[in-house]
N, C-alpha and C. Protein backbone atom coordinates (compact mmCIF):
# COMPACT_ATOMS: atom_id res chain seq x y z
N UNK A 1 -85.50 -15.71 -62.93
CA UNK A 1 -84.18 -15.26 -62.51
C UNK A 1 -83.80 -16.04 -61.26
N UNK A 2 -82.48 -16.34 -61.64
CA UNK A 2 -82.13 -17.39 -59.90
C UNK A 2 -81.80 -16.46 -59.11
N UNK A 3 -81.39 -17.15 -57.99
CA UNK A 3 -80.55 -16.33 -56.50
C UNK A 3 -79.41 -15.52 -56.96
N UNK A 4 -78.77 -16.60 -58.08
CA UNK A 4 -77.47 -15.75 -58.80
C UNK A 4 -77.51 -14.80 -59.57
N UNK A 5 -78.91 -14.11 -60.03
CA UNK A 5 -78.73 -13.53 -60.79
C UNK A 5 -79.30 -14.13 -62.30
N UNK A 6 -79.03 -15.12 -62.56
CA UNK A 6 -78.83 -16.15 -63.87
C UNK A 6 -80.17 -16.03 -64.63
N UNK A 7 -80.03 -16.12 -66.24
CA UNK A 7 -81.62 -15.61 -66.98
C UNK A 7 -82.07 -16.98 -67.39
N UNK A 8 -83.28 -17.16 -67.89
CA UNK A 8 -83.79 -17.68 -69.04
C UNK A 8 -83.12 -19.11 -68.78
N UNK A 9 -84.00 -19.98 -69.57
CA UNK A 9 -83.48 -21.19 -70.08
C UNK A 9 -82.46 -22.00 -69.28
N UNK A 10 -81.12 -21.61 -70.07
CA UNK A 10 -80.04 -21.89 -69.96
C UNK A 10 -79.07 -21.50 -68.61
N UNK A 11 -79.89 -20.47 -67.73
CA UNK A 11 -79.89 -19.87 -66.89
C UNK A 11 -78.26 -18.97 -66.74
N UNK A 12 -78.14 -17.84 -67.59
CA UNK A 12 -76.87 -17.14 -68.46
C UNK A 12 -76.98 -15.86 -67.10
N UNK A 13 -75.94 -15.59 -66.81
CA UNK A 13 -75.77 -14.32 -66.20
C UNK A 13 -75.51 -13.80 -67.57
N UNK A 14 -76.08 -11.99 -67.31
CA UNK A 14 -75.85 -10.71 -68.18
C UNK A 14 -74.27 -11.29 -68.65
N UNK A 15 -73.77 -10.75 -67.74
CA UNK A 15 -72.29 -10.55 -68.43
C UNK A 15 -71.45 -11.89 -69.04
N UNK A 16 -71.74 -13.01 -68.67
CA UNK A 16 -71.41 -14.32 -69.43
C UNK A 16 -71.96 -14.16 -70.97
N UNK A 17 -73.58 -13.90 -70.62
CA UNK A 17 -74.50 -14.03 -72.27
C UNK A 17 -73.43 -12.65 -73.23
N UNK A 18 -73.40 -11.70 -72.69
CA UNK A 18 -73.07 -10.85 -72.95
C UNK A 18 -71.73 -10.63 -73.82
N UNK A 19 -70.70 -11.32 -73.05
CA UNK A 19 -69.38 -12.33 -73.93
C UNK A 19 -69.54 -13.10 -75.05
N UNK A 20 -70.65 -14.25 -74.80
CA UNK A 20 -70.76 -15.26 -75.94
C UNK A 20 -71.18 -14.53 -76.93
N UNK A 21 -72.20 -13.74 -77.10
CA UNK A 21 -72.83 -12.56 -77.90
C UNK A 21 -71.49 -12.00 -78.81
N UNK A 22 -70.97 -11.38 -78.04
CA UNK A 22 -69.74 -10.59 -79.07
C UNK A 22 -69.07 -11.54 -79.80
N UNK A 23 -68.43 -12.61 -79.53
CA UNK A 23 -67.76 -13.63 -79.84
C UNK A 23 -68.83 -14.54 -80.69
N UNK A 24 -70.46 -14.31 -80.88
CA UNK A 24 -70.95 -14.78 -82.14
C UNK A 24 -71.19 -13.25 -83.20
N UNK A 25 -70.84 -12.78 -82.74
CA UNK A 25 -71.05 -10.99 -83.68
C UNK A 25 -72.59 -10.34 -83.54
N UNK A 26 -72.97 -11.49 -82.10
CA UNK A 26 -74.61 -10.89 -82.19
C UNK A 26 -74.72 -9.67 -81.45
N UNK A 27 -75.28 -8.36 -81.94
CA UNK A 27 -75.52 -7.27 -80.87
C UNK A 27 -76.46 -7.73 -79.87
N UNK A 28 -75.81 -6.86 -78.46
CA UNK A 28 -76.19 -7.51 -77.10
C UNK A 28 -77.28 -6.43 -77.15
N UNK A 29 -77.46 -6.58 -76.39
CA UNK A 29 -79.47 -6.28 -75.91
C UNK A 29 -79.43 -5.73 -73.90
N UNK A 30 -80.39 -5.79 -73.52
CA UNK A 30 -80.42 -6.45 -72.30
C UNK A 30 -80.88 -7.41 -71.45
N UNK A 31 -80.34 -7.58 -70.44
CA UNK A 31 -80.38 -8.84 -69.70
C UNK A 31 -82.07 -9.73 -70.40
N UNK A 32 -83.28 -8.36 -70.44
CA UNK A 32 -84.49 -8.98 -70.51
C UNK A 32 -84.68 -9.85 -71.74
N UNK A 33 -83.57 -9.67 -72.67
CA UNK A 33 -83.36 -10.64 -73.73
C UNK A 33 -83.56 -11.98 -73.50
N UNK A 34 -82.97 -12.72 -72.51
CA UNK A 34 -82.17 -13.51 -72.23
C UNK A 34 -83.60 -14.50 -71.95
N UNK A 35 -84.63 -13.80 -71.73
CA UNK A 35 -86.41 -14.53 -71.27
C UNK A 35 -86.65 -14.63 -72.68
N UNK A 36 -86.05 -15.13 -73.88
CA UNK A 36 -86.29 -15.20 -75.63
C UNK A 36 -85.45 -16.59 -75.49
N UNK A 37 -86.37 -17.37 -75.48
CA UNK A 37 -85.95 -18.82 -75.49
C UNK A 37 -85.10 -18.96 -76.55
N UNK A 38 -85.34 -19.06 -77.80
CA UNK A 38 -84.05 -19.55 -78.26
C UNK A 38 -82.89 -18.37 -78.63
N UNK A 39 -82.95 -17.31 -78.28
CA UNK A 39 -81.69 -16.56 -78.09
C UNK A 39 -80.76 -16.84 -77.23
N UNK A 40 -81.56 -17.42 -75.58
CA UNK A 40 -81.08 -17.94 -74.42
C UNK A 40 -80.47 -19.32 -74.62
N UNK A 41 -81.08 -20.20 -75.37
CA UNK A 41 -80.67 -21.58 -75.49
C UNK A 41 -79.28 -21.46 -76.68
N UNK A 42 -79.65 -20.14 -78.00
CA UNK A 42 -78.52 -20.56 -78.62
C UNK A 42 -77.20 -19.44 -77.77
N UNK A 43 -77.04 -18.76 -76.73
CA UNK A 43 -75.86 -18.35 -75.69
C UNK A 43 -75.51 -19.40 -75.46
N UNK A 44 -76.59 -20.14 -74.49
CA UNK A 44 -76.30 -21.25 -73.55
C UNK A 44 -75.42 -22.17 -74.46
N UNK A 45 -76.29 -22.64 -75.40
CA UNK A 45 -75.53 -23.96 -75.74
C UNK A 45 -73.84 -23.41 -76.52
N UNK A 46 -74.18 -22.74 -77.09
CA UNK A 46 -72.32 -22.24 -77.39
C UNK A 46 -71.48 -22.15 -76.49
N UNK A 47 -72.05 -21.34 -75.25
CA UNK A 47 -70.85 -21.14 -74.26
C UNK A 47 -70.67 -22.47 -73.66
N UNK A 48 -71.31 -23.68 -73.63
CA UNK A 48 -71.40 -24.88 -72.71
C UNK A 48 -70.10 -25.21 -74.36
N UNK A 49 -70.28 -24.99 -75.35
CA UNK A 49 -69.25 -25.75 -76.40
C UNK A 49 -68.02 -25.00 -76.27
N UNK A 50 -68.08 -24.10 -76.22
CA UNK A 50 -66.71 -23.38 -75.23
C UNK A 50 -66.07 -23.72 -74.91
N UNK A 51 -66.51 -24.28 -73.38
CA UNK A 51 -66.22 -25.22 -72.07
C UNK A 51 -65.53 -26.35 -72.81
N UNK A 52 -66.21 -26.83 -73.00
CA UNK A 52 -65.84 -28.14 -73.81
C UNK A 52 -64.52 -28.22 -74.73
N UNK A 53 -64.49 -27.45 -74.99
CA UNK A 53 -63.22 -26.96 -76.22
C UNK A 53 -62.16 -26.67 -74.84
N UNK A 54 -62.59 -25.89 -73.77
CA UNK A 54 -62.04 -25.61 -72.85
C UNK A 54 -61.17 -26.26 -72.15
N UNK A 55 -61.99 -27.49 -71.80
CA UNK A 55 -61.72 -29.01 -71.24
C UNK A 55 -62.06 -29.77 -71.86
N UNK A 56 -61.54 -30.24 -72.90
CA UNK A 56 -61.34 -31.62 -73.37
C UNK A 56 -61.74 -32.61 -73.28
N UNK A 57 -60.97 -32.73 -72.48
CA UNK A 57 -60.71 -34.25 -71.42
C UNK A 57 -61.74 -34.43 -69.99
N UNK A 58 -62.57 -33.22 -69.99
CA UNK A 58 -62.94 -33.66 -68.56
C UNK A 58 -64.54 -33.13 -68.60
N UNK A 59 -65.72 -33.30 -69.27
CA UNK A 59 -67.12 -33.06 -69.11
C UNK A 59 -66.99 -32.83 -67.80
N UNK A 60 -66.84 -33.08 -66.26
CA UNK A 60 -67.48 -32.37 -65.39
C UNK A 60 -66.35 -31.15 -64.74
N UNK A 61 -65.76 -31.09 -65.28
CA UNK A 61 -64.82 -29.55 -65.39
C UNK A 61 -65.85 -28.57 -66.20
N UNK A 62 -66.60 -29.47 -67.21
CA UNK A 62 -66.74 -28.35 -68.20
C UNK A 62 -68.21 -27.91 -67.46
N UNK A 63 -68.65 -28.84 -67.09
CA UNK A 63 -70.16 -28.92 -66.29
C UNK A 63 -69.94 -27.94 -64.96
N UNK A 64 -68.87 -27.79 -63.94
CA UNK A 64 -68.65 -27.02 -63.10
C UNK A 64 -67.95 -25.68 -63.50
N UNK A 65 -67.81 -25.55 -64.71
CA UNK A 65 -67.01 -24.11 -65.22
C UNK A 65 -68.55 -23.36 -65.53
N UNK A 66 -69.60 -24.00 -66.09
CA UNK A 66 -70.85 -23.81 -66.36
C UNK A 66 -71.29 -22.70 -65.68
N UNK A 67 -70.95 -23.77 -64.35
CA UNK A 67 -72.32 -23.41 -62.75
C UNK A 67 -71.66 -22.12 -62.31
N UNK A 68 -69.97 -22.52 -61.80
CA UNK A 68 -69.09 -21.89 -61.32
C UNK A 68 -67.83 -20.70 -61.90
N UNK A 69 -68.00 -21.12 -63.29
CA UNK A 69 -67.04 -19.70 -64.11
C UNK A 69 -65.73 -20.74 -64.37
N UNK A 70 -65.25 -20.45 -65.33
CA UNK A 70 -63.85 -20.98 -65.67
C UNK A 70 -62.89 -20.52 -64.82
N UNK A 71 -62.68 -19.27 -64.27
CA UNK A 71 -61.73 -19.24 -63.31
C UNK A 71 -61.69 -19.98 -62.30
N UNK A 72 -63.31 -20.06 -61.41
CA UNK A 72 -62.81 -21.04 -60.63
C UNK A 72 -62.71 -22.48 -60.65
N UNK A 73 -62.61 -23.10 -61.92
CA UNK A 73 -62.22 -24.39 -62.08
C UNK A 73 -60.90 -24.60 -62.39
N UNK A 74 -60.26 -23.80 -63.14
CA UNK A 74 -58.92 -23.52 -63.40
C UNK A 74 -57.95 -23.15 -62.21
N UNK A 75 -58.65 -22.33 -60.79
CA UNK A 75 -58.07 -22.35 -59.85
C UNK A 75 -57.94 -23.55 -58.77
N UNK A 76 -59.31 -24.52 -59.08
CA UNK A 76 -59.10 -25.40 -58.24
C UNK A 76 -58.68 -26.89 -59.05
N UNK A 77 -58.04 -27.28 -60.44
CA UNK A 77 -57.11 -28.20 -61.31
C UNK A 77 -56.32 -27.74 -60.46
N UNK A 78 -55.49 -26.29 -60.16
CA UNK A 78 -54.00 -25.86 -59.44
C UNK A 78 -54.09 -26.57 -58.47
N UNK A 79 -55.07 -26.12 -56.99
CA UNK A 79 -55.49 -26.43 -55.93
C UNK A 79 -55.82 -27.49 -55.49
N UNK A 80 -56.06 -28.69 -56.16
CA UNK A 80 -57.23 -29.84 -56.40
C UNK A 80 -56.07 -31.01 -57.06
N UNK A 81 -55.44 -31.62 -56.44
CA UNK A 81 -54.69 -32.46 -56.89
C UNK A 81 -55.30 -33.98 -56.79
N UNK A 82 -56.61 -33.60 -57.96
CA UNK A 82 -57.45 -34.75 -57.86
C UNK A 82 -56.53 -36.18 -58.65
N UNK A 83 -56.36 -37.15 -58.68
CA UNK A 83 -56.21 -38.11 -59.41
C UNK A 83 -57.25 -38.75 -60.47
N UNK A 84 -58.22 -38.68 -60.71
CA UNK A 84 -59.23 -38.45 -61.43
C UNK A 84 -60.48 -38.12 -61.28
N UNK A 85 -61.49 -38.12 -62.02
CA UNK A 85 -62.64 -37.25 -62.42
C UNK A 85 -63.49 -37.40 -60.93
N UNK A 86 -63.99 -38.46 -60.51
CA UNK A 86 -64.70 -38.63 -59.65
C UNK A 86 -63.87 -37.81 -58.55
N UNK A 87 -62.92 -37.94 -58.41
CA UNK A 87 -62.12 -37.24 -57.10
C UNK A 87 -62.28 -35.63 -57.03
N UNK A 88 -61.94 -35.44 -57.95
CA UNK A 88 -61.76 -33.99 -58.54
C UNK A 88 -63.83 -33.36 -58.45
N UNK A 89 -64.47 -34.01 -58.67
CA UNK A 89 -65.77 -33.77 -58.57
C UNK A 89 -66.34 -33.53 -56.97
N UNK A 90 -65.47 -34.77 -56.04
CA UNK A 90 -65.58 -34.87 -54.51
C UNK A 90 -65.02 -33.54 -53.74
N UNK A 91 -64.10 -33.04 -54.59
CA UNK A 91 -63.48 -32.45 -53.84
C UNK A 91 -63.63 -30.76 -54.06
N UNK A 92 -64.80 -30.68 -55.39
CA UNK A 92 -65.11 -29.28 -55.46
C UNK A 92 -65.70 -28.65 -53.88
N UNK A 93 -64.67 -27.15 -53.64
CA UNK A 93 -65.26 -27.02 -52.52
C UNK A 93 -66.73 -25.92 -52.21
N UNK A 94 -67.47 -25.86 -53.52
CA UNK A 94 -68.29 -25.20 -53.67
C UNK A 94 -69.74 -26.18 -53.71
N UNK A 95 -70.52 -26.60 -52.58
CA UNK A 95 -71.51 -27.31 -51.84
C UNK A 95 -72.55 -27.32 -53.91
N UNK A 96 -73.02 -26.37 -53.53
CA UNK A 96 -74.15 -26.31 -55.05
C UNK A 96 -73.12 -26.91 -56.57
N UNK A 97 -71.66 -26.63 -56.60
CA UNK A 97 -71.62 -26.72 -57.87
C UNK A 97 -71.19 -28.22 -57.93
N UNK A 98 -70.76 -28.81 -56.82
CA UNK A 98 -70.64 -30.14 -56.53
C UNK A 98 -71.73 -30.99 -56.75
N UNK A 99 -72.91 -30.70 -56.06
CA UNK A 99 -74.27 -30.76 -56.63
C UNK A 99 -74.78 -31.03 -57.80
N UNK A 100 -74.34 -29.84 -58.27
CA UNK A 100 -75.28 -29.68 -59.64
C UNK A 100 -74.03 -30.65 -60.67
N UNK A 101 -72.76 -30.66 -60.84
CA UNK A 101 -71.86 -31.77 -61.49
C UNK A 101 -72.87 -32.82 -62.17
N UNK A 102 -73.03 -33.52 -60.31
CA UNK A 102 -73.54 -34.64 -60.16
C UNK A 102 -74.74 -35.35 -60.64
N UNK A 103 -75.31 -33.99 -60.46
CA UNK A 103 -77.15 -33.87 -61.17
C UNK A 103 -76.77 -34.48 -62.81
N UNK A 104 -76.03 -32.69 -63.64
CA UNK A 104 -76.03 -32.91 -64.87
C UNK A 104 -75.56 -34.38 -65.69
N UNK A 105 -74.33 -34.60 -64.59
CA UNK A 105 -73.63 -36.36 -65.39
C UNK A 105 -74.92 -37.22 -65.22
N UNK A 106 -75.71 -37.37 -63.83
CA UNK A 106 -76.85 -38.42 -63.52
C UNK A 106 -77.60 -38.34 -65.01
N UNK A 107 -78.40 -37.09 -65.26
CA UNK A 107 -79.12 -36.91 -66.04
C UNK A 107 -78.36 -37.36 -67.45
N UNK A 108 -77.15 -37.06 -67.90
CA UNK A 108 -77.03 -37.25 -68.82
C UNK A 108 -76.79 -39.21 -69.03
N UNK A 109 -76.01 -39.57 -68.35
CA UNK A 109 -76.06 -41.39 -67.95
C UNK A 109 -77.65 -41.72 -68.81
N UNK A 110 -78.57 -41.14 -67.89
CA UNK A 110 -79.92 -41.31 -68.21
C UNK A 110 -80.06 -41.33 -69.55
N UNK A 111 -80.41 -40.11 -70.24
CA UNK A 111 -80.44 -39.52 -71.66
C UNK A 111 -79.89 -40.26 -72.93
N UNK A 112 -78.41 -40.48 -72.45
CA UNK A 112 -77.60 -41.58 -73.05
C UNK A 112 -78.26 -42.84 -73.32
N UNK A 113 -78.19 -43.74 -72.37
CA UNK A 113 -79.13 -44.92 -72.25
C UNK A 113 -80.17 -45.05 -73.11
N UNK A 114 -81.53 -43.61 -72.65
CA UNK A 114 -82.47 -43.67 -73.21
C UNK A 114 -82.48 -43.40 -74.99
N UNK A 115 -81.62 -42.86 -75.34
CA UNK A 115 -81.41 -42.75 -76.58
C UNK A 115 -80.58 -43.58 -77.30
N UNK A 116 -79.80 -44.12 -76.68
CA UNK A 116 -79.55 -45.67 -77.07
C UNK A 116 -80.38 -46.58 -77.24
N UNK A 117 -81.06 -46.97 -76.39
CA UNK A 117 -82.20 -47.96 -76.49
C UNK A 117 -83.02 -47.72 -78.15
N UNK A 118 -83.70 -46.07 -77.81
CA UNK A 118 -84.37 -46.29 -79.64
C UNK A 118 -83.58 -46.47 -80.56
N UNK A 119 -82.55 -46.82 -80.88
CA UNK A 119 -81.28 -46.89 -82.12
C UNK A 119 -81.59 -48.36 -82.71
């Protein structure tokens, strides 16, 4: 369990997992569910396809809606008169989710690459 609260894996707060759940027709459980790896991974990875559906156009919108909740990414597009992605990433004013953006794109750059290469 993190500082936030957040479970398992995918690291899902109750009430996030809890949403994606209804919206796959799965009966919710509790939080201690969420330590059931692939119950946790298949929340996680739907609600991250969500996001995505969410934002379109912008993987680290969808990567900071993740960390940070869709409201507050949607409040700071209003707030945040980034000109593009990198800007808009600089200018999250939340220290960790700025952070973690940065982490997930690094890692994925990586991943990419590396799975390119075996092709």
């Amino acid at each position: 369990i993190s500082p936030a609260s957040a479970y398992g894996l995918m690291q899902l707060l109750p009430s996030t997992a809890a949403r994606v759940a209804k919206r796959l027709s799965l009966d919710f459980f509790t939080a201690e569910r969420l330590f059931e790896p692939e119950l946790n991974l298949r929340l996680g990875s739907h609600y991250l396809k969500e996001l995505r559906q969410q934002f379109p156009q912008s993987l680290p919108k969808a990567i900071a809606a993740y960390n940070a909740g869709e409201t507050a990414v949607a409040r700071w597009e209003k707030e945040i008169p980034a000109q593009d992605e990198e800007e808009f990433i600089e200018r999250i004013p939340y220290a960790e989710t700025r952070l973690y953006v940065k982490l997930v794109l690094r890692n994925h750059r990586i991943y990419t690459r590396l799975y390119n290469r075996d092709r």
